[in-house]
N, C-alpha and C. Protein backbone atom coordinates (compact mmCIF):
# COMPACT_ATOMS: atom_id res chain seq x y z
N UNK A 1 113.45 139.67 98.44
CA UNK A 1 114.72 139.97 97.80
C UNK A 1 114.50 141.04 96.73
N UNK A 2 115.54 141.92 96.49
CA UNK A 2 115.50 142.70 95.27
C UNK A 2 115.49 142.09 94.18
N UNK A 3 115.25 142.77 93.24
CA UNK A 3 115.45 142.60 91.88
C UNK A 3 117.35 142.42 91.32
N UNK A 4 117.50 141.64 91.13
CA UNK A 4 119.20 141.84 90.43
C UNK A 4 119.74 142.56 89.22
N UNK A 5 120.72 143.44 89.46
CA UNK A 5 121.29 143.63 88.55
C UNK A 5 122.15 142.12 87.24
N UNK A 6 122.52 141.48 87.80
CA UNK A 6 123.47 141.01 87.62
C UNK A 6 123.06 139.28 87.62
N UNK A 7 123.00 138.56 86.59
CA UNK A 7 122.98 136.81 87.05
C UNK A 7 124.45 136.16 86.94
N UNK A 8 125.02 135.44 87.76
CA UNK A 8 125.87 135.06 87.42
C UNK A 8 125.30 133.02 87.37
N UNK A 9 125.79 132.45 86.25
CA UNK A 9 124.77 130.87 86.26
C UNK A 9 125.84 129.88 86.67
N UNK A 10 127.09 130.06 87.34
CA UNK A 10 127.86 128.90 87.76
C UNK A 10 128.56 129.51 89.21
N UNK A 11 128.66 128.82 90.06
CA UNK A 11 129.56 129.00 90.89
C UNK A 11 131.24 129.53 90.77
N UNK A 12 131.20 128.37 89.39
CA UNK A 12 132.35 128.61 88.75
C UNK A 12 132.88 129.65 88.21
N UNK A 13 131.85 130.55 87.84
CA UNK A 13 131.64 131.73 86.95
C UNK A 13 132.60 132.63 87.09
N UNK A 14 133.59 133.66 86.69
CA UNK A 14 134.33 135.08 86.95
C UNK A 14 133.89 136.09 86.63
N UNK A 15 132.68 136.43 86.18
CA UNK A 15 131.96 136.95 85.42
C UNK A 15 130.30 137.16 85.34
N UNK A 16 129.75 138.10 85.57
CA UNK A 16 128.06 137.93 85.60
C UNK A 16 127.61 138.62 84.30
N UNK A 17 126.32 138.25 83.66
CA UNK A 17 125.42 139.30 82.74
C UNK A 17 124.99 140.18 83.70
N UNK A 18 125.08 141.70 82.72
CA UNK A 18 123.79 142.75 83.60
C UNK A 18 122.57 142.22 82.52
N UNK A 19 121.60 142.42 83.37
CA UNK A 19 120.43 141.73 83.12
C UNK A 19 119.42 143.24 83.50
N UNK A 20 119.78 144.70 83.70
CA UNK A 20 118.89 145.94 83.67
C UNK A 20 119.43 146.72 82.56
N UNK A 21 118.57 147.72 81.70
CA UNK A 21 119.24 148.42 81.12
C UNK A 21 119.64 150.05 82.45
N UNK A 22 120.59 150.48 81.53
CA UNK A 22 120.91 151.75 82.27
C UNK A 22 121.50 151.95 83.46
N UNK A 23 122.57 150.38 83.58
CA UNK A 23 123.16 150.49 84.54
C UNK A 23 124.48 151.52 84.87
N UNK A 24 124.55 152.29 86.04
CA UNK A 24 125.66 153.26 85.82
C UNK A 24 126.55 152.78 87.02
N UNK A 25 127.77 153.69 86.08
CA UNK A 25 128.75 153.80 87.11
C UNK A 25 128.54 153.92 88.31
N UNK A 26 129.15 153.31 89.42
CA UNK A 26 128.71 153.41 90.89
C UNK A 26 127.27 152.64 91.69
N UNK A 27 126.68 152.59 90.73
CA UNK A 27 125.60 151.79 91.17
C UNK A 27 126.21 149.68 92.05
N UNK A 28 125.59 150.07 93.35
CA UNK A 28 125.46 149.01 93.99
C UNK A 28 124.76 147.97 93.56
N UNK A 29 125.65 146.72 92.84
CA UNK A 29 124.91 145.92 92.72
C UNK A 29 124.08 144.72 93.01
N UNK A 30 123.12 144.26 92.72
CA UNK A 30 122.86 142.72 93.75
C UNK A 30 122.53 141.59 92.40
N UNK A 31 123.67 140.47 92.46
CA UNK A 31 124.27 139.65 91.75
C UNK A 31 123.13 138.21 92.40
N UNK A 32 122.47 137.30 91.71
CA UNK A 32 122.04 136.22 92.07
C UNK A 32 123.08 135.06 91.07
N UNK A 33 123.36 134.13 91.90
CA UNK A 33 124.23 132.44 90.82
C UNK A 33 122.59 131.62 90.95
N UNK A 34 122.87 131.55 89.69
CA UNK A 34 121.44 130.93 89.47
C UNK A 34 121.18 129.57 89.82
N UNK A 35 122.65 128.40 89.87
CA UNK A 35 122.79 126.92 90.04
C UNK A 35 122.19 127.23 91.31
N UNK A 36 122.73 127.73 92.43
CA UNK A 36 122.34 127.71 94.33
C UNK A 36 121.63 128.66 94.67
N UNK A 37 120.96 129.75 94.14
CA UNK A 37 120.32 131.12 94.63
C UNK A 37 121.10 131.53 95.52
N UNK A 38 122.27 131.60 95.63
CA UNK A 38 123.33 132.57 96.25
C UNK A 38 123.18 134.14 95.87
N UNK A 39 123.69 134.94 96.61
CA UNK A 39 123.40 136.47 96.29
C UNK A 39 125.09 136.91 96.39
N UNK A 40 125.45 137.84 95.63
CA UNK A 40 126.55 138.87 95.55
C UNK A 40 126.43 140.07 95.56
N UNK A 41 127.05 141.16 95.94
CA UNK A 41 127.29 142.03 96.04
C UNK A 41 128.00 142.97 95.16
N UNK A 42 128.10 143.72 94.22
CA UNK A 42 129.51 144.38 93.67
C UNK A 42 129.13 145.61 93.47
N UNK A 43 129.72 146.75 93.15
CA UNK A 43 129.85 147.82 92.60
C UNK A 43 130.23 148.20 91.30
N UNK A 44 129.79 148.66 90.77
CA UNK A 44 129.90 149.09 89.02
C UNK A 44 130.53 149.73 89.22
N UNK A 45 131.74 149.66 88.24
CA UNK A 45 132.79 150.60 87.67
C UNK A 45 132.57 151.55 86.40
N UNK A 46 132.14 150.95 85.63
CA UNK A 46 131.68 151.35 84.42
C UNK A 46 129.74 151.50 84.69
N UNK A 47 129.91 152.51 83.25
CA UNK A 47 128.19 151.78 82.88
C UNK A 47 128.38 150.83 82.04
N UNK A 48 127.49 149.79 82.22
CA UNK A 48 127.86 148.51 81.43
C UNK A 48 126.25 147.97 80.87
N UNK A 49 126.08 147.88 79.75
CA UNK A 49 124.95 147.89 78.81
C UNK A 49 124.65 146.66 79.16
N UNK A 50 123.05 146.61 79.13
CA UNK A 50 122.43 145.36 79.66
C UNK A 50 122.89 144.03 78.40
N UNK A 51 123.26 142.92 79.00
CA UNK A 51 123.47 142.02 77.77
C UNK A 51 124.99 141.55 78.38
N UNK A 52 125.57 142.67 79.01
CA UNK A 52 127.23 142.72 79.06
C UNK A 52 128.02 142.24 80.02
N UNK A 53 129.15 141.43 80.06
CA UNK A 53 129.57 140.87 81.58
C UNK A 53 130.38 141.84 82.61
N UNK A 54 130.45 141.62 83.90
CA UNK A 54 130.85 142.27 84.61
C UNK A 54 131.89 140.91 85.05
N UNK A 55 133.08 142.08 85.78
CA UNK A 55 133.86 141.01 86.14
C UNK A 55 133.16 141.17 87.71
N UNK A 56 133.43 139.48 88.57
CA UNK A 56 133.46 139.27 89.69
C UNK A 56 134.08 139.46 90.40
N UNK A 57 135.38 139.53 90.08
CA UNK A 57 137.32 139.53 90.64
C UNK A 57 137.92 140.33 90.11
N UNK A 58 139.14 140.56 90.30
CA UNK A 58 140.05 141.26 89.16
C UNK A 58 140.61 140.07 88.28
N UNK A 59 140.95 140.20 87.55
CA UNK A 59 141.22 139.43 86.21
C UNK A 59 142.34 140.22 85.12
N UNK A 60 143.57 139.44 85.17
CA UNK A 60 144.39 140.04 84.46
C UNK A 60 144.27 139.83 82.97
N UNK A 61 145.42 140.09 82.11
CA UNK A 61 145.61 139.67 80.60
C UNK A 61 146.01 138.27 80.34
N UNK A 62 145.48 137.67 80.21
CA UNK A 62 145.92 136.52 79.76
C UNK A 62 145.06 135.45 80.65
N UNK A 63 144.18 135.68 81.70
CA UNK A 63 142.95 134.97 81.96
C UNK A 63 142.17 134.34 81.44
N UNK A 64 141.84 132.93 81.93
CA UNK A 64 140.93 132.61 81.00
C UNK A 64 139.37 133.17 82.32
N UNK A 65 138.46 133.23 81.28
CA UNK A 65 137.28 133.80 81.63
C UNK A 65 135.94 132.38 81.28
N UNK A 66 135.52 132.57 82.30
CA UNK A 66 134.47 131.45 83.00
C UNK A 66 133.42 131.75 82.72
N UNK A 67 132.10 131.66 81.84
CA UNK A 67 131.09 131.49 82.25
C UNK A 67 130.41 130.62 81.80
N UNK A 68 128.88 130.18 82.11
CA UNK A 68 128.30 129.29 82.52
C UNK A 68 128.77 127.89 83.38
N UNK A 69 129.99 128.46 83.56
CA UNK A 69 130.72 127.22 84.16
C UNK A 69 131.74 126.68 83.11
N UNK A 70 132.10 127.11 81.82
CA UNK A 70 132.51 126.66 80.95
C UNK A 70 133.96 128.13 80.43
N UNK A 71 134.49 127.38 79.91
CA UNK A 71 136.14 128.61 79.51
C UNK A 71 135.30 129.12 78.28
N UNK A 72 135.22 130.80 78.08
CA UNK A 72 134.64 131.32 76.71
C UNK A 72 135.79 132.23 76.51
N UNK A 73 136.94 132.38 76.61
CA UNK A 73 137.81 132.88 76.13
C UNK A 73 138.78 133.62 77.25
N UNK A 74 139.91 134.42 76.63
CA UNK A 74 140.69 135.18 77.13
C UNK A 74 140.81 136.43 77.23
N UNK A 75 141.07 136.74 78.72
CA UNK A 75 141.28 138.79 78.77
C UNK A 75 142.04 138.73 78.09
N UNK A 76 142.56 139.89 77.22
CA UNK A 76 143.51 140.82 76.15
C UNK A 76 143.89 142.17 77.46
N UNK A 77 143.16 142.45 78.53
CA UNK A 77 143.52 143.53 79.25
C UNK A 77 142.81 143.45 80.43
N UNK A 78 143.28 143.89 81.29
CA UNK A 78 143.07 143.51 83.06
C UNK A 78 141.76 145.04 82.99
N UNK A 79 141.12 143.65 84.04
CA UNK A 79 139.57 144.37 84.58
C UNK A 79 139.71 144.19 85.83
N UNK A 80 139.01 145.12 86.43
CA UNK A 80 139.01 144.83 88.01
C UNK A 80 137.44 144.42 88.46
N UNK A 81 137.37 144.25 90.09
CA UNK A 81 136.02 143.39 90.35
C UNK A 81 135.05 144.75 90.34
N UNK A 82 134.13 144.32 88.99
CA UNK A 82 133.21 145.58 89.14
C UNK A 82 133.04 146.15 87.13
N UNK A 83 134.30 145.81 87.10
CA UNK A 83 134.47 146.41 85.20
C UNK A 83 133.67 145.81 84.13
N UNK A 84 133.31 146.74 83.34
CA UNK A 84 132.90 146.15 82.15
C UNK A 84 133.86 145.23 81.25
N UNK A 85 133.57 143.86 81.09
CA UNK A 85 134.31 142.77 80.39
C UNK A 85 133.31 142.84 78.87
N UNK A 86 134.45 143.20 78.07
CA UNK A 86 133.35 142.82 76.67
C UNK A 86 134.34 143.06 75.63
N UNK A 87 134.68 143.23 74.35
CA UNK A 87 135.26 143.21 73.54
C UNK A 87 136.81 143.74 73.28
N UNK A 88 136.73 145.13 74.13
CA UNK A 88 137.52 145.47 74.31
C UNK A 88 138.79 145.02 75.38
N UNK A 89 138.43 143.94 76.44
CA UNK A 89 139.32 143.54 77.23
C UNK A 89 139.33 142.22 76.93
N UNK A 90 138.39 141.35 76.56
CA UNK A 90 138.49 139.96 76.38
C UNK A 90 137.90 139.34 74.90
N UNK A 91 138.92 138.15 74.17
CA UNK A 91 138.59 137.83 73.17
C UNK A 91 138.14 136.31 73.54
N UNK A 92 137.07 136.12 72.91
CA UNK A 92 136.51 135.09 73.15
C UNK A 92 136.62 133.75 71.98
N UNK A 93 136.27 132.77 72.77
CA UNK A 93 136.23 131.39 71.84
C UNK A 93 135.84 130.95 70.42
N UNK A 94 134.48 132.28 70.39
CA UNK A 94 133.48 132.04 69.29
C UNK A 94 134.13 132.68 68.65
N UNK A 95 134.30 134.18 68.81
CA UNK A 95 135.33 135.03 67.43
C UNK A 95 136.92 134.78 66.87
């Protein structure tokens, strides 16, 4: 198997970490869910800084957003499957 861009840790998840730096726009990605070693597929929309979530789906405003399997907050602005999710589109639980 390749190396992944992308972990996503729940099935449940809407959302993966990039886990490379210097990921760019257009780059094909390969997504592992860490609970089942399942593999995904997506395409980068953005460059999206390692650390940062990608959406799985499209995801409107007012979504709640999934990860580890758990609700960490709400989009503020619609991402599509592939976008950088991070401050600017979604406010989260902790802040």
């Amino acid at each position: 198997m390749s190396i992944p861009q992308f972990l996503v840790h729940s099935p449940k998840d809407n959302v993966g970490v990039v886990v490379v730096e210097g990921l760019k726009a257009g780059t094909e990605m390969l997504g592992v869910v860490t609970e089942n070693d399942t593999t995904l597929k997506l395409t980068a929309k953005h460059d999206i800084p390692i650390g940062h979530k990608v959406a799985l789906k499209p995801l409107k405003a007012g979504d709640t957003i999934v990860k580890y399997g758990e609700d960490i907050g709400k989009m503020v602005g619609d991402a599509g499957e592939g976008d950088h999710v991070h401050v600017h589109n979604l406010k989260t639980k902790r802040w």
